[in-house]
PDB file of N, CA and C in Angstrom:
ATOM      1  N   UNK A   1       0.800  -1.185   0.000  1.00  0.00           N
ATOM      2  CA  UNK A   1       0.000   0.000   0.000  1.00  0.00           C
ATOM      3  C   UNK A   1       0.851   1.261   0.000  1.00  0.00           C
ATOM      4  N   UNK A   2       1.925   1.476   0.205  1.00  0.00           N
ATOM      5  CA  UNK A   2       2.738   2.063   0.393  1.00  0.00           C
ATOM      6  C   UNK A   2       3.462   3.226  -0.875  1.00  0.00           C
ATOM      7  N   UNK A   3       2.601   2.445  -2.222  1.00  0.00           N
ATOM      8  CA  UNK A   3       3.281   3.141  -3.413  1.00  0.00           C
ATOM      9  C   UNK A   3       2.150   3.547  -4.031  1.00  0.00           C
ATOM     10  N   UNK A   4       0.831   3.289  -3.106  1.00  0.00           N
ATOM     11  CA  UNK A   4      -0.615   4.064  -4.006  1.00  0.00           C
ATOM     12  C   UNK A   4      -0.524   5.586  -3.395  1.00  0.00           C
ATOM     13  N   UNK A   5      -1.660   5.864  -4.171  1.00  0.00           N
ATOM     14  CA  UNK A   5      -1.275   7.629  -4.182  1.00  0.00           C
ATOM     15  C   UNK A   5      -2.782   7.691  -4.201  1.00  0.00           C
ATOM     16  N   UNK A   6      -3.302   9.143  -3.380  1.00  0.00           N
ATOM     17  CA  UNK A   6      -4.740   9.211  -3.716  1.00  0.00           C
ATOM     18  C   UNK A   6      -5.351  10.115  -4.659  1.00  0.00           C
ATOM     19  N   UNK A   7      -6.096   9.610  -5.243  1.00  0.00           N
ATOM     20  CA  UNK A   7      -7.048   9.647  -6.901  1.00  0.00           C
ATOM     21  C   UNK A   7      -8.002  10.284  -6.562  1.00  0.00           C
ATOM     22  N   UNK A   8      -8.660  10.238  -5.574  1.00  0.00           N
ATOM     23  CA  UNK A   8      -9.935  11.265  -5.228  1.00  0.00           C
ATOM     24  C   UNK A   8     -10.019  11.574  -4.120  1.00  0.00           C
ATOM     25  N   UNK A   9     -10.640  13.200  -3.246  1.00  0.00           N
ATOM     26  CA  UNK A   9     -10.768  13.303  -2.682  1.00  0.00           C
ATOM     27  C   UNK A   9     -11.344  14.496  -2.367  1.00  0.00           C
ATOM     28  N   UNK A  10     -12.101  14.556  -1.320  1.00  0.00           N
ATOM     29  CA  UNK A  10     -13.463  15.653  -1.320  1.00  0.00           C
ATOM     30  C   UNK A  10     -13.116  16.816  -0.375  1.00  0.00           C
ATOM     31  N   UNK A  11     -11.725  16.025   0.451  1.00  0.00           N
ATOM     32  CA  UNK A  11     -11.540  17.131   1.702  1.00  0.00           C
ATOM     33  C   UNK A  11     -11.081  17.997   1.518  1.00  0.00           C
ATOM     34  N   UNK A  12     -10.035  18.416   0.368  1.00  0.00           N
ATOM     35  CA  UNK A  12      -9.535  19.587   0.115  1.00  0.00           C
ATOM     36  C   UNK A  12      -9.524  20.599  -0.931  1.00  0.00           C
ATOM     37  N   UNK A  13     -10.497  20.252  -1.796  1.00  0.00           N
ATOM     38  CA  UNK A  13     -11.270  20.861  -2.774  1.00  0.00           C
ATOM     39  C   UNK A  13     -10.334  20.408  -4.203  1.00  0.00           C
ATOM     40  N   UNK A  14     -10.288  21.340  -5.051  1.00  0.00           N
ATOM     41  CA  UNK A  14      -9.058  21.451  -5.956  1.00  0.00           C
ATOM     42  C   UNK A  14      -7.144  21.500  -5.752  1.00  0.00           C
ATOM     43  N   UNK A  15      -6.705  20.327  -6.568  1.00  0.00           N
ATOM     44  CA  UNK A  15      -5.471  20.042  -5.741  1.00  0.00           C
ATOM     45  C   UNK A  15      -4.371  20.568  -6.863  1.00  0.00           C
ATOM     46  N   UNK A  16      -3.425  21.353  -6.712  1.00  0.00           N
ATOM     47  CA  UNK A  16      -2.181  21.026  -7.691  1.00  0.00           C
ATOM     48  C   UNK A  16      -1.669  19.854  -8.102  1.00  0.00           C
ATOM     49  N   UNK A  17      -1.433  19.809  -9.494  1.00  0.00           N
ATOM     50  CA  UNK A  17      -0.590  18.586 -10.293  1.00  0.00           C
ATOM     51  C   UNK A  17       0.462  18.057  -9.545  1.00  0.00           C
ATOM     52  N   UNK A  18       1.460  19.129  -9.414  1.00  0.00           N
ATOM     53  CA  UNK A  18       2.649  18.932  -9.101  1.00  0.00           C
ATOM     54  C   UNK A  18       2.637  18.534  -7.978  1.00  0.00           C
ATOM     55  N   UNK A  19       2.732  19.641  -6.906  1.00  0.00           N
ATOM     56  CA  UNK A  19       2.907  19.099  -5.364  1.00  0.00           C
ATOM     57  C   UNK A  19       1.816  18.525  -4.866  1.00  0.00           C
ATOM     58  N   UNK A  20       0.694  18.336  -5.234  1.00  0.00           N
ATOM     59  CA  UNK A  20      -0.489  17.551  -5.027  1.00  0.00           C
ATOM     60  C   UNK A  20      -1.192  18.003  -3.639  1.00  0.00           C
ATOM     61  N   UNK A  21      -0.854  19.756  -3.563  1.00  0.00           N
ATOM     62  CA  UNK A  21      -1.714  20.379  -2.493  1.00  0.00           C
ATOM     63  C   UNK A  21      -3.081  21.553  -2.392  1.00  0.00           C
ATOM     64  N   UNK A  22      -3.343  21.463  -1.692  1.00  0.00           N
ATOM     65  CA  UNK A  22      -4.800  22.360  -2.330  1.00  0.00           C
ATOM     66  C   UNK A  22      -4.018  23.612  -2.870  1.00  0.00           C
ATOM     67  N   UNK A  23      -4.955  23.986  -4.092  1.00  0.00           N
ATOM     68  CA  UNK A  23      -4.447  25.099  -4.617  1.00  0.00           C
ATOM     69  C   UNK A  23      -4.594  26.527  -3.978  1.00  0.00           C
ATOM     70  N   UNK A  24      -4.811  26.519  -2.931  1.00  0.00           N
ATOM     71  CA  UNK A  24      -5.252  27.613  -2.120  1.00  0.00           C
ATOM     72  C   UNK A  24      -3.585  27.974  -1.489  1.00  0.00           C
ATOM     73  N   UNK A  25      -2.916  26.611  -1.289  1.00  0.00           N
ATOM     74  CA  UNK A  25      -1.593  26.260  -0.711  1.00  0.00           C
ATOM     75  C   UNK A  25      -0.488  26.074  -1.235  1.00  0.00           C
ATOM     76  N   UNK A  26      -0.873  25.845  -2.467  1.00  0.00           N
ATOM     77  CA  UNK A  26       0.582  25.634  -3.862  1.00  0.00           C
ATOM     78  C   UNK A  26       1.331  26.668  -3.671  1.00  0.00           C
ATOM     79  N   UNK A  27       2.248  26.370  -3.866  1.00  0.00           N
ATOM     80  CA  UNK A  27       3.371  27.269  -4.266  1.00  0.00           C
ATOM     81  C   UNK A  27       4.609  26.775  -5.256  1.00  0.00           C
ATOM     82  N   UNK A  28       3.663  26.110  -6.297  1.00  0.00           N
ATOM     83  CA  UNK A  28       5.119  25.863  -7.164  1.00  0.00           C
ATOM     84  C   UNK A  28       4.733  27.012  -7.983  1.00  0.00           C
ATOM     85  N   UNK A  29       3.898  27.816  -8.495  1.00  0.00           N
ATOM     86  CA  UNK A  29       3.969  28.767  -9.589  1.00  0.00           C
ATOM     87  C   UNK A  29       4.642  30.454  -8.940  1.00  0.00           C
ATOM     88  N   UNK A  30       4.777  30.527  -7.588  1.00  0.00           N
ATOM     89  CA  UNK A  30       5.314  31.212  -6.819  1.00  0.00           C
ATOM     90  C   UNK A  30       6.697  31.353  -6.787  1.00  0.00           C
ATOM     91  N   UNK A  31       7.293  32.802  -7.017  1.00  0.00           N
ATOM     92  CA  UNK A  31       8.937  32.472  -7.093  1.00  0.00           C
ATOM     93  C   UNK A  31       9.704  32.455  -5.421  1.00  0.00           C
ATOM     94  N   UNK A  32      10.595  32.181  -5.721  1.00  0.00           N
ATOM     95  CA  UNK A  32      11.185  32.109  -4.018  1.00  0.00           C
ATOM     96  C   UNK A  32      11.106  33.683  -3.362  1.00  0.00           C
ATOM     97  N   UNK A  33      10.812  33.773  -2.383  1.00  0.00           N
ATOM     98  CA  UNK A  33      11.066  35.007  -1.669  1.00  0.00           C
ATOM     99  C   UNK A  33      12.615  35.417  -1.230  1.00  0.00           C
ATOM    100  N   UNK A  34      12.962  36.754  -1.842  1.00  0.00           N
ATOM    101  CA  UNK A  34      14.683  37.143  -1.764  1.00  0.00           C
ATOM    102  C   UNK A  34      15.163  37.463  -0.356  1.00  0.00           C
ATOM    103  N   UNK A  35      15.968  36.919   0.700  1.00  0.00           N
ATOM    104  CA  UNK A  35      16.474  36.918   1.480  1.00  0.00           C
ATOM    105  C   UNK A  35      16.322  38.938   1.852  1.00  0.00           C
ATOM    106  N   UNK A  36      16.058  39.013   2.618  1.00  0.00           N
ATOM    107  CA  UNK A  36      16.048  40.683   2.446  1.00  0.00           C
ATOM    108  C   UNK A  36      17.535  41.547   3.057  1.00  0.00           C
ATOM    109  N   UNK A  37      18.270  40.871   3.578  1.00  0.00           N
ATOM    110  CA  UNK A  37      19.786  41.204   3.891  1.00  0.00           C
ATOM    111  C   UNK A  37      19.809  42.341   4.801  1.00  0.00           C
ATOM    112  N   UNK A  38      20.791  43.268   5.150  1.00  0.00           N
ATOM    113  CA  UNK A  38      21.001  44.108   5.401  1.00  0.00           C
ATOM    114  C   UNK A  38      21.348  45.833   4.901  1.00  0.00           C
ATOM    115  N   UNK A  39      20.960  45.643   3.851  1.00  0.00           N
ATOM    116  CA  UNK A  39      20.468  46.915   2.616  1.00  0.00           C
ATOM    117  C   UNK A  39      21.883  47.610   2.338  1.00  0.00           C
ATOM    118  N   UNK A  40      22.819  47.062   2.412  1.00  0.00           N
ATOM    119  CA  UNK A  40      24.140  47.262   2.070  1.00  0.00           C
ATOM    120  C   UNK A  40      23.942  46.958   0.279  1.00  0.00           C
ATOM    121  N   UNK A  41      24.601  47.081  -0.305  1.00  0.00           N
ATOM    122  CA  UNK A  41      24.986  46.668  -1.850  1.00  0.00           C
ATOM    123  C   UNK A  41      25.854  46.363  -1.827  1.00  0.00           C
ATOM    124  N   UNK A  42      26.687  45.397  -2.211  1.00  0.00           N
ATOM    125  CA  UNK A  42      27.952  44.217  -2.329  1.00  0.00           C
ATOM    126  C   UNK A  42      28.120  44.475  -3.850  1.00  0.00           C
ATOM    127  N   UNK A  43      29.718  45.131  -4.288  1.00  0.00           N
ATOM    128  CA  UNK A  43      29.852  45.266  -5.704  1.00  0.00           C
ATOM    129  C   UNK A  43      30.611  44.470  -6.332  1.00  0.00           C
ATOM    130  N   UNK A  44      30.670  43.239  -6.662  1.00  0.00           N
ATOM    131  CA  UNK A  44      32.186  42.596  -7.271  1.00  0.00           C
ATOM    132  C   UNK A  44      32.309  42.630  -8.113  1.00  0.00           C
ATOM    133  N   UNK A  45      33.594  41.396  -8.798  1.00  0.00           N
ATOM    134  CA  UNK A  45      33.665  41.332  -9.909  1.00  0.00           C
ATOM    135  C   UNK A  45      33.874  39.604 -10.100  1.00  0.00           C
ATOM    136  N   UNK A  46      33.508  39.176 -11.086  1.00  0.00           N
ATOM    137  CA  UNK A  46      33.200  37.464 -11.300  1.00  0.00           C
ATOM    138  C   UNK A  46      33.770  37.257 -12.969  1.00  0.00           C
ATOM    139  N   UNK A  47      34.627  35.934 -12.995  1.00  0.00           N
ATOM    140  CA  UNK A  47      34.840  35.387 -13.931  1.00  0.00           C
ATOM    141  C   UNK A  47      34.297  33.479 -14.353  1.00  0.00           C
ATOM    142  N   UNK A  48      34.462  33.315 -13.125  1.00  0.00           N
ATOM    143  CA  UNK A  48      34.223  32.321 -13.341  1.00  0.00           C
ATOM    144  C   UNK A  48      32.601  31.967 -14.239  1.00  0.00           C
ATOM    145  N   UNK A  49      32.973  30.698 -14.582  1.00  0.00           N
ATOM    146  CA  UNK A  49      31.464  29.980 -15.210  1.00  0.00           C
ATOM    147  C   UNK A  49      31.372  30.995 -16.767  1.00  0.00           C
ATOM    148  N   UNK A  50      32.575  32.172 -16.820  1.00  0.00           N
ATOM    149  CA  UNK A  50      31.446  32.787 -17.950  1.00  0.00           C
ATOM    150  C   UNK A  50      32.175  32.930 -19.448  1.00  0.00           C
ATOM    151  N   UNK A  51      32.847  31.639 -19.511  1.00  0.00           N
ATOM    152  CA  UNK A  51      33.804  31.773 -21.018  1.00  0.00           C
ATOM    153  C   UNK A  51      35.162  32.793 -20.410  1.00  0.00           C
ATOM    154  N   UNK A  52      35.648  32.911 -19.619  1.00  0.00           N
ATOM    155  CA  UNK A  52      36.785  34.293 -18.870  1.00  0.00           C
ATOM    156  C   UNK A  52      35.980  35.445 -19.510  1.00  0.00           C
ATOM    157  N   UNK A  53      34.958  35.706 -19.719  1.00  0.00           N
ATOM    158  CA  UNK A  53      34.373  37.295 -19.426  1.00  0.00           C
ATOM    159  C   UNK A  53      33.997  37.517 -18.001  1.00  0.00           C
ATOM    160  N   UNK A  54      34.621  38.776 -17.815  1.00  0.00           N
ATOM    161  CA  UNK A  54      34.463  39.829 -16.607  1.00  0.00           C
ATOM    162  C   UNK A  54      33.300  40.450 -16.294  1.00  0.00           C
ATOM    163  N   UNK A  55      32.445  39.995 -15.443  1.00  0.00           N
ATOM    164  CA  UNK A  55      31.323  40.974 -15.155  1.00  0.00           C
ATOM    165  C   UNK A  55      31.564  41.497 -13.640  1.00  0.00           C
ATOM    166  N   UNK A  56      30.668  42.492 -13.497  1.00  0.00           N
ATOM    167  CA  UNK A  56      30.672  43.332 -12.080  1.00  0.00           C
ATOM    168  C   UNK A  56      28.898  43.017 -11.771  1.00  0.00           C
ATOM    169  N   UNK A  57      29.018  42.389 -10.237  1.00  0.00           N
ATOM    170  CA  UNK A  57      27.991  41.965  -9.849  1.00  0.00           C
ATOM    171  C   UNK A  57      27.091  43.048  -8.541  1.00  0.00           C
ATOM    172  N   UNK A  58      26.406  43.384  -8.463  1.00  0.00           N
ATOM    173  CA  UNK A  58      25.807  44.275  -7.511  1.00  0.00           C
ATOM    174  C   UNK A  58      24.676  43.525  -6.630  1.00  0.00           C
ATOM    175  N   UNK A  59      24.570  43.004  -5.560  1.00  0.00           N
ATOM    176  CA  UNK A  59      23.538  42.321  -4.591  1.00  0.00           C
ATOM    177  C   UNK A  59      23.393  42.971  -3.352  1.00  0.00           C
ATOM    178  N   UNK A  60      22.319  42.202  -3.024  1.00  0.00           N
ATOM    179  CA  UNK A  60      22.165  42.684  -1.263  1.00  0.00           C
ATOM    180  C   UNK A  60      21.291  44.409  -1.586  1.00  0.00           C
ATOM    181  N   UNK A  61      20.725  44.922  -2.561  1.00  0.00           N
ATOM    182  CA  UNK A  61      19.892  46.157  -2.506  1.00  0.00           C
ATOM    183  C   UNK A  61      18.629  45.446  -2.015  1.00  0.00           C
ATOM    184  N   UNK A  62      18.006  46.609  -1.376  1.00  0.00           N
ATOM    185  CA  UNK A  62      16.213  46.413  -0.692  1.00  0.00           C
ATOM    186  C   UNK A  62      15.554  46.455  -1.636  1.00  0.00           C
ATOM    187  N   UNK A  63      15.529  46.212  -3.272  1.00  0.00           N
ATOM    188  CA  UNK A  63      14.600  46.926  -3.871  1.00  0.00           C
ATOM    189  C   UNK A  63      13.596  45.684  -4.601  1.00  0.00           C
ATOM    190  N   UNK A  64      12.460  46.123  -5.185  1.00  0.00           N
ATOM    191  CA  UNK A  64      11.658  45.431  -5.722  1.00  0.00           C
ATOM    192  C   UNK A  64      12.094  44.866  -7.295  1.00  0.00           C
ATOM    193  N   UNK A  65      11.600  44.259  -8.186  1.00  0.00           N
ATOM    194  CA  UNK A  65      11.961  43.419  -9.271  1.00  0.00           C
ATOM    195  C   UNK A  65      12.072  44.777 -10.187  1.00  0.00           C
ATOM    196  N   UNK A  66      10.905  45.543 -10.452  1.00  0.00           N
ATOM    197  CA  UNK A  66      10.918  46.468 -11.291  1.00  0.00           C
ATOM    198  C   UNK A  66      11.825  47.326 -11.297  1.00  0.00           C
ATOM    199  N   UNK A  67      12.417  47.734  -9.658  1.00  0.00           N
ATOM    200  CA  UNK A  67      13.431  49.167  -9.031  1.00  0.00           C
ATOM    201  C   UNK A  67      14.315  48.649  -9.648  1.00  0.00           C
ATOM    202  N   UNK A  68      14.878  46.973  -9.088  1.00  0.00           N
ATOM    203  CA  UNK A  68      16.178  46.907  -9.562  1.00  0.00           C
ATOM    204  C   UNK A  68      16.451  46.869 -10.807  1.00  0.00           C
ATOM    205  N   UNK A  69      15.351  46.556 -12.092  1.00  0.00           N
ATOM    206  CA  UNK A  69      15.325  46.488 -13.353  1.00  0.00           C
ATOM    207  C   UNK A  69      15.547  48.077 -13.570  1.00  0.00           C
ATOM    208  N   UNK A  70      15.121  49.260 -13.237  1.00  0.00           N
ATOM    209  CA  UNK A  70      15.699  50.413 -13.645  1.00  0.00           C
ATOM    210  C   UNK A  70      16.601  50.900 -13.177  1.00  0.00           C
ATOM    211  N   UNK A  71      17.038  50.292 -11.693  1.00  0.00           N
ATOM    212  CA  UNK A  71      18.402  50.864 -11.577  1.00  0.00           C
ATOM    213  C   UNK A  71      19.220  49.844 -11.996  1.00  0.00           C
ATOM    214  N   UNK A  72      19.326  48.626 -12.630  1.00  0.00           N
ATOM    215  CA  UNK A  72      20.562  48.022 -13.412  1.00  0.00           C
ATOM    216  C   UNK A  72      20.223  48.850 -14.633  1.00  0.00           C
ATOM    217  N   UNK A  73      19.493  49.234 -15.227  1.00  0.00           N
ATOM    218  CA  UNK A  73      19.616  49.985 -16.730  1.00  0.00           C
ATOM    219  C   UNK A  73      20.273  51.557 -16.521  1.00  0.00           C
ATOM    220  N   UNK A  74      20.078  51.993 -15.372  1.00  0.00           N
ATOM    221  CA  UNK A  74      20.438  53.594 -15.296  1.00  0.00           C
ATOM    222  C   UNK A  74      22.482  53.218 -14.947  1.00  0.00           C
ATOM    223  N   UNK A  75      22.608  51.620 -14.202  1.00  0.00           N
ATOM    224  CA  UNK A  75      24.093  51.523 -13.942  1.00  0.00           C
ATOM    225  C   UNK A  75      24.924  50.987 -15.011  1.00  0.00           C
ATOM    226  N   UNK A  76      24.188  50.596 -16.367  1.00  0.00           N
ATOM    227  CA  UNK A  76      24.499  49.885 -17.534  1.00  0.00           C
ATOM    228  C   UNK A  76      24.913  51.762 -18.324  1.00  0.00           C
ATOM    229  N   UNK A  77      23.578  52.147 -17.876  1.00  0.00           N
ATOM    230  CA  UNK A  77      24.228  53.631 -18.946  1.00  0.00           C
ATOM    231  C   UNK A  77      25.629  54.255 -18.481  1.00  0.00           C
ATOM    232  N   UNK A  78      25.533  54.672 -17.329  1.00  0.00           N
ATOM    233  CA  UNK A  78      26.591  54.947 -16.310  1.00  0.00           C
ATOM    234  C   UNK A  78      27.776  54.518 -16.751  1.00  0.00           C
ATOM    235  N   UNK A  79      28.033  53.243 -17.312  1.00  0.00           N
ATOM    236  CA  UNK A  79      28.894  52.085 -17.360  1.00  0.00           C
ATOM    237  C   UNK A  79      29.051  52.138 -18.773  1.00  0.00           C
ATOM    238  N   UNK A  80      28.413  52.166 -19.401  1.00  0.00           N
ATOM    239  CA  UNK A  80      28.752  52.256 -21.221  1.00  0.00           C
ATOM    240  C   UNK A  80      28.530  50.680 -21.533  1.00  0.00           C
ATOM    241  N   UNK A  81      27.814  49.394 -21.096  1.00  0.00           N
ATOM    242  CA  UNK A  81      27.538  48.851 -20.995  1.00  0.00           C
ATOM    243  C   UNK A  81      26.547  48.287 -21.403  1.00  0.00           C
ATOM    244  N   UNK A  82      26.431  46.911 -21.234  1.00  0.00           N
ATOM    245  CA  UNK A  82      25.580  46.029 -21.180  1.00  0.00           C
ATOM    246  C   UNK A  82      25.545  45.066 -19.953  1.00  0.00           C
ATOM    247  N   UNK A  83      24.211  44.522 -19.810  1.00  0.00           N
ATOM    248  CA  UNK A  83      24.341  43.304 -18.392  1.00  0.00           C
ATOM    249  C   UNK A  83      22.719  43.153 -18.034  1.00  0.00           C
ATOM    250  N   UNK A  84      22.245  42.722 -17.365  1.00  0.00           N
ATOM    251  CA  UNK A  84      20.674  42.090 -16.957  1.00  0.00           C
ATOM    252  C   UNK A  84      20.851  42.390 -15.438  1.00  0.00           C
ATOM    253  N   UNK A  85      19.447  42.271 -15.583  1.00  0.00           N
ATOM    254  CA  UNK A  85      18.764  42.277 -13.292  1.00  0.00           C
ATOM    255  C   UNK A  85      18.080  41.591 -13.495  1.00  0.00           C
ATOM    256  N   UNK A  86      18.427  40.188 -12.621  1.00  0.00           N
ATOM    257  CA  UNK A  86      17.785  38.896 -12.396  1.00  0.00           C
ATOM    258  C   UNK A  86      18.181  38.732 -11.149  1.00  0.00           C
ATOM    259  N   UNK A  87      16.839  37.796 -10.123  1.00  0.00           N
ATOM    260  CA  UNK A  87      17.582  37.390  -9.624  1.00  0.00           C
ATOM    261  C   UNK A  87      17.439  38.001  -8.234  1.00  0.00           C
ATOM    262  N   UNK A  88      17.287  39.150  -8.291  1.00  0.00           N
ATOM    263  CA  UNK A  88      17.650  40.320  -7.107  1.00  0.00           C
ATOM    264  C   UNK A  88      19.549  40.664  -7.426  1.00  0.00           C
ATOM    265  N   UNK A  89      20.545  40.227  -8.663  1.00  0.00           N
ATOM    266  CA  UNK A  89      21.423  40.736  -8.535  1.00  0.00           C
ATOM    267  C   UNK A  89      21.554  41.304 -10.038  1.00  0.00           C
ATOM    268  N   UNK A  90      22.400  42.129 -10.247  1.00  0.00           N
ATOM    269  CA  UNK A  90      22.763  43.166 -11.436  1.00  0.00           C
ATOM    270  C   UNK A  90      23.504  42.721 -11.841  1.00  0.00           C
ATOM    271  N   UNK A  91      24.268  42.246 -13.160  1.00  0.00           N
ATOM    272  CA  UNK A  91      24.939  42.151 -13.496  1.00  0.00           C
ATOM    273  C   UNK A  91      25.584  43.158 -14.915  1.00  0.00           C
ATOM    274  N   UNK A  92      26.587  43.487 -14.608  1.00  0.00           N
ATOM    275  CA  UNK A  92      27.391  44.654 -15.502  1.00  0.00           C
ATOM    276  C   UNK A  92      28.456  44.074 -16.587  1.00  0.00           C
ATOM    277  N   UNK A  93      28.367  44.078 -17.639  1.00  0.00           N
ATOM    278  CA  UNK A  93      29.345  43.074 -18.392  1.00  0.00           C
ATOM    279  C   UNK A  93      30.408  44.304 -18.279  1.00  0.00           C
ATOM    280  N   UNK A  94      31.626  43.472 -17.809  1.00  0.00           N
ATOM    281  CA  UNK A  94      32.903  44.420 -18.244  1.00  0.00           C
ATOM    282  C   UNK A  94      33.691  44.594 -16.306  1.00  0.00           C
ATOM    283  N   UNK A  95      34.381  45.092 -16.323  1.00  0.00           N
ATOM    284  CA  UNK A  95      35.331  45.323 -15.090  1.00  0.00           C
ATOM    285  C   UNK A  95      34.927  46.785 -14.150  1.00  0.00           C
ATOM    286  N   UNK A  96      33.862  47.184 -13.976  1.00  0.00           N
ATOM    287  CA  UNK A  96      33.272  48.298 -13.260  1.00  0.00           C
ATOM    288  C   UNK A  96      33.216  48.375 -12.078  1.00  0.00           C
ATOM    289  N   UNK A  97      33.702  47.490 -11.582  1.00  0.00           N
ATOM    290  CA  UNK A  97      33.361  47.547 -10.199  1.00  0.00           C
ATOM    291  C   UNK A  97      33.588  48.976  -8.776  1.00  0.00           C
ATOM    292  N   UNK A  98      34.797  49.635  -9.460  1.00  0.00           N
ATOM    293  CA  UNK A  98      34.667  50.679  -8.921  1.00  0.00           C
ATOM    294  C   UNK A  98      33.799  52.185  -8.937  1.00  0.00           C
ATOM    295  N   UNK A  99      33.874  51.868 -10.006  1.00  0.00           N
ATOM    296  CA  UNK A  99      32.257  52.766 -10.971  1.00  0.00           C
ATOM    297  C   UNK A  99      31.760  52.866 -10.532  1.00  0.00           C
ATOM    298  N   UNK A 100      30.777  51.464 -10.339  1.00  0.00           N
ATOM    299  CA  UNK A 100      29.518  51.196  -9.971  1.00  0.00           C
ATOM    300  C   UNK A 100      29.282  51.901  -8.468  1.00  0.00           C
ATOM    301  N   UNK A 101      30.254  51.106  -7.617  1.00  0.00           N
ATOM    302  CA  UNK A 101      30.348  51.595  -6.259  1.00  0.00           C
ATOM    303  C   UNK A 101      30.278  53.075  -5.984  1.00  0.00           C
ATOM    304  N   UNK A 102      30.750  53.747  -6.947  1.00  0.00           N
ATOM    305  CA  UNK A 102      31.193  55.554  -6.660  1.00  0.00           C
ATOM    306  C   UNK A 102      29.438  55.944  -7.225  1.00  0.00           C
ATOM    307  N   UNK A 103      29.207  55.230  -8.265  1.00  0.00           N
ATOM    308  CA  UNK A 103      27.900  55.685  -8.163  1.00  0.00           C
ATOM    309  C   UNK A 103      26.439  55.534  -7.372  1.00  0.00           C
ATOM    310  N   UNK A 104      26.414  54.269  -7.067  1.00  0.00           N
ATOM    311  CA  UNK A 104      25.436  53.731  -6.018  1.00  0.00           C
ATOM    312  C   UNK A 104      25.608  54.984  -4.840  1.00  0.00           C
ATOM    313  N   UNK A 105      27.051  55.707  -4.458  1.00  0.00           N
ATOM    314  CA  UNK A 105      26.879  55.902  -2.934  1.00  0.00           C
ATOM    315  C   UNK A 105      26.475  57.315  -3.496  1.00  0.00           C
ATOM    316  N   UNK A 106      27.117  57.556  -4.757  1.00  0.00           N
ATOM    317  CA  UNK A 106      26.662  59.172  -5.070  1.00  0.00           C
ATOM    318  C   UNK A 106      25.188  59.052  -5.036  1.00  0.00           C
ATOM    319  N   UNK A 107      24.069  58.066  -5.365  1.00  0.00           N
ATOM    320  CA  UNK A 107      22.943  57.951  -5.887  1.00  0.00           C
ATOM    321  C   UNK A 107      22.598  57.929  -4.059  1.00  0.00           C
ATOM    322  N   UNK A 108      23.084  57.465  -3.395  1.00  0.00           N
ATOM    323  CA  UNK A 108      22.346  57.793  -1.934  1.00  0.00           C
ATOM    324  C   UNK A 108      22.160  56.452  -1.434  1.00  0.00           C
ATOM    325  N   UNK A 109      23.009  55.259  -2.210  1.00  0.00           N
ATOM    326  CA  UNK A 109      22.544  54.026  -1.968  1.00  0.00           C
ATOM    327  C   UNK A 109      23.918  52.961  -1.108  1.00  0.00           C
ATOM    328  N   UNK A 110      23.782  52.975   0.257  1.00  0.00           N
ATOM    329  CA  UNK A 110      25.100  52.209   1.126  1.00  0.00           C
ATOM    330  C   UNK A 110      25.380  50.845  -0.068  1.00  0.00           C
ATOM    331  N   UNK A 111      26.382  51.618  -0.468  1.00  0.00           N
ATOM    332  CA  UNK A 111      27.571  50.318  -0.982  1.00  0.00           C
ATOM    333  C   UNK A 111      28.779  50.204  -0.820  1.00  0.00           C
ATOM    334  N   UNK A 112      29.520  48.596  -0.982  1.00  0.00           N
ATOM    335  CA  UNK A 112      30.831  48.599  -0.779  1.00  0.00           C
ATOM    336  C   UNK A 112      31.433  47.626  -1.292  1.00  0.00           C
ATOM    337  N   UNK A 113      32.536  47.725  -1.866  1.00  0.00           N
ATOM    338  CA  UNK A 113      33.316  46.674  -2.072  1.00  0.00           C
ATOM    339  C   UNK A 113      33.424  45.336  -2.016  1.00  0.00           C
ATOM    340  N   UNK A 114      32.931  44.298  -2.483  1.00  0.00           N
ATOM    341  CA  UNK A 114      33.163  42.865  -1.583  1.00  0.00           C
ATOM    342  C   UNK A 114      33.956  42.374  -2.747  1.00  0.00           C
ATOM    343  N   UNK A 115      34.645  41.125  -1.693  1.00  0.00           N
ATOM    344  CA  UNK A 115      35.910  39.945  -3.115  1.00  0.00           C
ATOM    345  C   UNK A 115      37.100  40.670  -3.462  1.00  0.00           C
ATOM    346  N   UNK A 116      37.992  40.146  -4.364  1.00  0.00           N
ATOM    347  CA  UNK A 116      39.337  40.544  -4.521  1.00  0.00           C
ATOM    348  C   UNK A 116      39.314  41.305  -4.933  1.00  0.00           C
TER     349      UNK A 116
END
């Protein structure tokens, strides 16, 4: 009995496919909730995983999906750049990392340095 699964049932109304819980309770179509940190901005710089291209990474901001989508585009202009906001982090194609930082704090936003 141990490998049947139940096929019908009245107690919990409509169930998700996947996790097989009332849909009132699902949460697979739900994205993860972002750790909310300490509202610092962490600026590095990363090679790994990316063919040896250099990007400058920006995390740890308080902001919502949309904020950080216009402030990675206002730090891409800044930057002469290209790069995406996913994620809750920014990414800056190219070696900016000090840039970025001089601008975040000019913009009014606690950042600093993190990594080599």
């Amino acid at each position: 009995m141990s490998h049947s699964r139940l096929v019908y049932s009245t107690d919990v109304g409509r169930t998700c496919p996947q996790c097989r819980a009332a849909l009132a309770a699902c949460r697979c179509g739900q994205p993860a909730a972002r750790p909310a940190g300490d509202g610092i901005a962490r600026v590095w710089r990363e090679s790994k995983g990316r063919g040896g291209k250099t990007v400058t990474l920006v995390k740890g901001l308080p902001l919502d999906d949309a904020a950080l989508q216009a402030l990675g585009k206002q730090l891409r202009s800044a930057c002469g750049s290209g790069g995406t906001a996913k994620g809750g982090v920014i990414e800056i194609q190219g070696d900016h990392a000090e840039r970025v930082t001089a601008w975040l704090i000019a913009q009014g936003h606690p950042a600093k340095r993190a990594g080599g």
